[in-house]
N, C-alpha and C. Protein backbone atom coordinates (compact mmCIF):
# COMPACT_ATOMS: atom_id res chain seq x y z
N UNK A 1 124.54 111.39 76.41
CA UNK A 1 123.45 110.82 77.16
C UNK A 1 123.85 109.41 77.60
N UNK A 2 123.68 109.09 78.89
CA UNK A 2 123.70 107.67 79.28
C UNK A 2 123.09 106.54 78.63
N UNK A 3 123.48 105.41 78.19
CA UNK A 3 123.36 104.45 77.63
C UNK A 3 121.66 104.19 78.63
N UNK A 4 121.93 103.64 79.85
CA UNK A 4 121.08 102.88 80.71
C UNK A 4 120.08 104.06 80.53
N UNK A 5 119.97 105.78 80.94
CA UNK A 5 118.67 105.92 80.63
C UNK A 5 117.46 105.74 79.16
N UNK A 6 118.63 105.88 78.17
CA UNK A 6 118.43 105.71 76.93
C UNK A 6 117.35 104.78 77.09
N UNK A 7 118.13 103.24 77.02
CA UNK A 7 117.10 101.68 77.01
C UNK A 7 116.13 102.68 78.17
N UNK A 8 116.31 102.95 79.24
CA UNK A 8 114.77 102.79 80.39
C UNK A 8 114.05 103.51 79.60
N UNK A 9 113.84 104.54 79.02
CA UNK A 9 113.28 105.18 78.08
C UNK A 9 112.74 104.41 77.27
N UNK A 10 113.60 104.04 76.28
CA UNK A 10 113.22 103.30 75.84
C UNK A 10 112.39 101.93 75.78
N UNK A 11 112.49 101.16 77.39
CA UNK A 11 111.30 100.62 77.53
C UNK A 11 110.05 101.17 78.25
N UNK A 12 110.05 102.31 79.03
CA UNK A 12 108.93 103.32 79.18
C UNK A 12 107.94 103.39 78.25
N UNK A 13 108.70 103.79 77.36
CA UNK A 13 107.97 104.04 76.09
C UNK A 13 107.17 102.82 75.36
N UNK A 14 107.79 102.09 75.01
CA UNK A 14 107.19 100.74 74.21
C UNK A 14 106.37 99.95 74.95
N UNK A 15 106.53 100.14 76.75
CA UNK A 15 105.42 99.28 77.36
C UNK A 15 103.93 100.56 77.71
N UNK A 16 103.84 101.20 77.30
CA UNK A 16 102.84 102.45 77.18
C UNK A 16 102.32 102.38 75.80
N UNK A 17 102.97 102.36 74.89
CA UNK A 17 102.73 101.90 73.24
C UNK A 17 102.17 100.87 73.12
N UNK A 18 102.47 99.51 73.73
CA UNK A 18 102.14 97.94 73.53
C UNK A 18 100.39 98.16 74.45
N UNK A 19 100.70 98.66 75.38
CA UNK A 19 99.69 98.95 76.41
C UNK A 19 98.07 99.40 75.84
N UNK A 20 98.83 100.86 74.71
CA UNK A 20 97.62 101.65 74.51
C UNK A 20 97.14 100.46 73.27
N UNK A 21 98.32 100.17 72.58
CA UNK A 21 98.00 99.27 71.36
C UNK A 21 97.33 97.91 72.39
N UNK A 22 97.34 96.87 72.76
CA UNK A 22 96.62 96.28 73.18
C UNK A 22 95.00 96.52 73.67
N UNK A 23 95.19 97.61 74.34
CA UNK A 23 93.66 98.01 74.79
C UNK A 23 92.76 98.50 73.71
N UNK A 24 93.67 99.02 73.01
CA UNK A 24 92.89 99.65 71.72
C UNK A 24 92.06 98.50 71.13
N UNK A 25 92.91 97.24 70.77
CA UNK A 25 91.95 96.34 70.02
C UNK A 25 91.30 95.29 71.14
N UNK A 26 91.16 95.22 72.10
CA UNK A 26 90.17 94.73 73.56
C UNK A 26 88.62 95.26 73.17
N UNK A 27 88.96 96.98 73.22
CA UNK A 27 87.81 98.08 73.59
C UNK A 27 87.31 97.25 71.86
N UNK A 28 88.39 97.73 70.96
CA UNK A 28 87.22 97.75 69.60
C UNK A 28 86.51 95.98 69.27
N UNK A 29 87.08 95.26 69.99
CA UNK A 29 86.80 94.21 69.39
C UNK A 29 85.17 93.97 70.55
N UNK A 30 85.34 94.63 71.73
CA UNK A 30 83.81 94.66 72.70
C UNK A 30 83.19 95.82 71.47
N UNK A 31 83.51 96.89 71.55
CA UNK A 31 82.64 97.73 70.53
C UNK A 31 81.94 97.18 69.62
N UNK A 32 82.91 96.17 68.76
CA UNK A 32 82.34 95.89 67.46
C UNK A 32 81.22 94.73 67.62
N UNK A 33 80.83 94.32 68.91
CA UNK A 33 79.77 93.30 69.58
C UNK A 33 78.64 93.80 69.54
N UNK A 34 78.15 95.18 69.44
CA UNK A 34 77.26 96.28 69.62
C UNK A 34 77.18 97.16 68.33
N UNK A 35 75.66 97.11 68.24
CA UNK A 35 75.74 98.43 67.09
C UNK A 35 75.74 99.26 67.15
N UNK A 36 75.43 99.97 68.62
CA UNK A 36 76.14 101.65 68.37
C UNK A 36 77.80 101.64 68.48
N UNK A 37 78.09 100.85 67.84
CA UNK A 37 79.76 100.86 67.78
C UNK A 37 79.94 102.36 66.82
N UNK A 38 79.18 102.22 65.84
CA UNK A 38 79.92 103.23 64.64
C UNK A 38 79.41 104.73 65.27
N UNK A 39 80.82 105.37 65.78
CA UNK A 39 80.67 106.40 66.58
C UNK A 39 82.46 107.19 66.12
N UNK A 40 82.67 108.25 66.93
CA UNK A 40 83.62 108.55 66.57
C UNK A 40 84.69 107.58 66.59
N UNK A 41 85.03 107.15 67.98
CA UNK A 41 85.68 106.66 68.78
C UNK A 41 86.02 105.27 68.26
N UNK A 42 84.88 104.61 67.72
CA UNK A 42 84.54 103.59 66.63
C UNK A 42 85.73 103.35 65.55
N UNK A 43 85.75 104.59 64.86
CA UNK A 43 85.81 104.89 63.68
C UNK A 43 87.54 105.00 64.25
N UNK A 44 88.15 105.79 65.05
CA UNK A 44 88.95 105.86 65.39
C UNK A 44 89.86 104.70 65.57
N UNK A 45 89.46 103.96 66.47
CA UNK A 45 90.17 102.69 66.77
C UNK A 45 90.15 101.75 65.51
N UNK A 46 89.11 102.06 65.06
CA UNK A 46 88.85 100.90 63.12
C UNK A 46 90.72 101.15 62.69
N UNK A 47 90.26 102.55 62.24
CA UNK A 47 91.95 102.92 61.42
C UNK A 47 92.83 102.80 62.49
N UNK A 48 93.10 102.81 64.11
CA UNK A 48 94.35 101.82 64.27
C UNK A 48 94.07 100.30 64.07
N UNK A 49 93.20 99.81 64.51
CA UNK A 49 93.18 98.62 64.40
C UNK A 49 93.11 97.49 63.82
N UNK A 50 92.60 97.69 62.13
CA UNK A 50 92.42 96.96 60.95
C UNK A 50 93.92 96.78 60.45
N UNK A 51 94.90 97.68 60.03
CA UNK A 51 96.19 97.59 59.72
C UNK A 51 96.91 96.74 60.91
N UNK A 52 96.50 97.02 61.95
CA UNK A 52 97.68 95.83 62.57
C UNK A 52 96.36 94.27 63.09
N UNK A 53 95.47 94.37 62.70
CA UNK A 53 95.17 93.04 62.24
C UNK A 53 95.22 92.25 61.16
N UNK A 54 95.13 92.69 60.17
CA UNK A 54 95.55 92.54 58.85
C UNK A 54 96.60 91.27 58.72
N UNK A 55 97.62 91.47 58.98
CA UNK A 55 98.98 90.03 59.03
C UNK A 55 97.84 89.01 59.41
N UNK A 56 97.14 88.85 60.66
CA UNK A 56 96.67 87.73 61.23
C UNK A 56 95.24 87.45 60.77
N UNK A 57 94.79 87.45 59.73
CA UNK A 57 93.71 87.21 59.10
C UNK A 57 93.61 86.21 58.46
N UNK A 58 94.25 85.20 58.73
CA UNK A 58 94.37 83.87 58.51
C UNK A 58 94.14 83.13 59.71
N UNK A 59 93.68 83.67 60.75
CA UNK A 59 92.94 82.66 62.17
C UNK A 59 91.45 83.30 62.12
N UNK A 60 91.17 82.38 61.01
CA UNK A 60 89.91 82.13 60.85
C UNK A 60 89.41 80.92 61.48
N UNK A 61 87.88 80.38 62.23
CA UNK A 61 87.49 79.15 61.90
C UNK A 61 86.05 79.26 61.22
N UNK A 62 85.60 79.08 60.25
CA UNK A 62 84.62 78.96 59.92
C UNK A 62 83.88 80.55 59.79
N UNK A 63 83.17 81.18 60.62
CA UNK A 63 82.93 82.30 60.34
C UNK A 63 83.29 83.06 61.65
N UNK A 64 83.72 82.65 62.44
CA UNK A 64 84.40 83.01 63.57
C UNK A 64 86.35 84.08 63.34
N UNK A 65 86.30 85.18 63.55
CA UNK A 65 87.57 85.80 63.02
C UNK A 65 88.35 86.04 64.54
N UNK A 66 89.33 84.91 64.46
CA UNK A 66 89.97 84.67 65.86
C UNK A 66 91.56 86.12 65.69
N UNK A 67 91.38 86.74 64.38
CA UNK A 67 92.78 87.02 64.32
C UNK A 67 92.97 88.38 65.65
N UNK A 68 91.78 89.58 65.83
CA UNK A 68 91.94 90.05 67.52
C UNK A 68 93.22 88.71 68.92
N UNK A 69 92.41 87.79 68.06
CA UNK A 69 93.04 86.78 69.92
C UNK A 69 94.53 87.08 69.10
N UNK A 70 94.42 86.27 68.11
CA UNK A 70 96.24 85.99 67.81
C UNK A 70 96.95 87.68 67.87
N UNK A 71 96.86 88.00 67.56
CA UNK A 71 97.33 89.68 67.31
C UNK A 71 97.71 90.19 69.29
N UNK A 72 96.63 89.97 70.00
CA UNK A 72 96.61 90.24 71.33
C UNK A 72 97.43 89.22 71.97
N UNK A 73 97.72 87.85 71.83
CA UNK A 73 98.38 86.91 71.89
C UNK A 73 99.73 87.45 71.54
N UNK A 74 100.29 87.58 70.53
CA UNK A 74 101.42 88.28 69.88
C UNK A 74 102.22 89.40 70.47
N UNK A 75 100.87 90.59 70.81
CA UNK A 75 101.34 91.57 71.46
C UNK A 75 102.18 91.40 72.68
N UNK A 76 101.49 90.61 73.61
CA UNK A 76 101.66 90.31 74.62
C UNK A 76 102.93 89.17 75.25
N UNK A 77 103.25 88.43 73.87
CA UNK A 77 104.56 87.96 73.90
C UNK A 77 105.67 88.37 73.33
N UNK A 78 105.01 89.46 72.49
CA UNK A 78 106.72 90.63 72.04
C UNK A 78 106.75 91.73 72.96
N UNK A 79 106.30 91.86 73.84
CA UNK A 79 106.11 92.44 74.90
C UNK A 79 107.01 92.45 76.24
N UNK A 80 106.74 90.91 76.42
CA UNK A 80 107.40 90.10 77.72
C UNK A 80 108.85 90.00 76.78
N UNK A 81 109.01 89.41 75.92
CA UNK A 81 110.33 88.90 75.40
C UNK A 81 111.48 90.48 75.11
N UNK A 82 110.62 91.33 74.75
CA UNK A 82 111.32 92.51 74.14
C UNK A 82 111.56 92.92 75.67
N UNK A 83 111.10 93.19 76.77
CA UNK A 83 111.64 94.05 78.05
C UNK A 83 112.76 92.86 78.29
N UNK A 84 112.38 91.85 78.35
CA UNK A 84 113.31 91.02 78.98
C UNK A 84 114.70 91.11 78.39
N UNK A 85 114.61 90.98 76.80
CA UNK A 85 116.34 91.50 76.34
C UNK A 85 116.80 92.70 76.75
N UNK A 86 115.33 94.26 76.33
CA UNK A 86 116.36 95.19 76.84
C UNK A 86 117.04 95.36 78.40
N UNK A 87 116.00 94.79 79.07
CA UNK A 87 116.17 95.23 80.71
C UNK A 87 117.69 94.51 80.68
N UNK A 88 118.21 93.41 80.22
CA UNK A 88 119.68 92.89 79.80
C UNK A 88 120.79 93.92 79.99
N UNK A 89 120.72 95.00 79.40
CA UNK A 89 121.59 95.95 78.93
C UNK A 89 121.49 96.95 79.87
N UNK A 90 120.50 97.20 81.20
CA UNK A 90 121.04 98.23 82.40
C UNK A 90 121.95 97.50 83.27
């Protein structure tokens, strides 16, 4: 198999992954603003989304839980930085 389709694949993939993973915690973090949040769909995005907030649960202020921003912040710069090395290698 070719090296170059390999990586394009390979970033296909991870910017569709970063994508669904970003939106995922957007939608749940508007959901969780509302109380008919607890629904399937709810419940769904909870179990992706608690484990990869988890690390950033230390951007707290007061009773305010900023760790959604940092996490979405994060995403979005291993994101840009990760295409930019692989796209390197076609």
């Amino acid at each position: 198999m070719n090296l170059s389709i390999l990586i394009q694949f390979l970033i296909y993939f991870l910017t569709i992954f970063l994508k669904l993973l970003y939106w995922s915690i957007f939608i749940w973090v508007l959901m969780s603003w509302f109380a008919s949040s607890k629904s399937r769909l709810g419940d769904l995005l909870e179990q992706i989304v608690r484990p990869i907030l988890r690390p950033f649960r230390w951007a707290r202020i007061g009773m305010f839980d900023l760790s959604p921003i940092a996490a979405l912040l994060t995403i979005n710069f291993v994101a840009n930085n990760l295409f930019r090395f692989l796209t390197k290698f076609l």
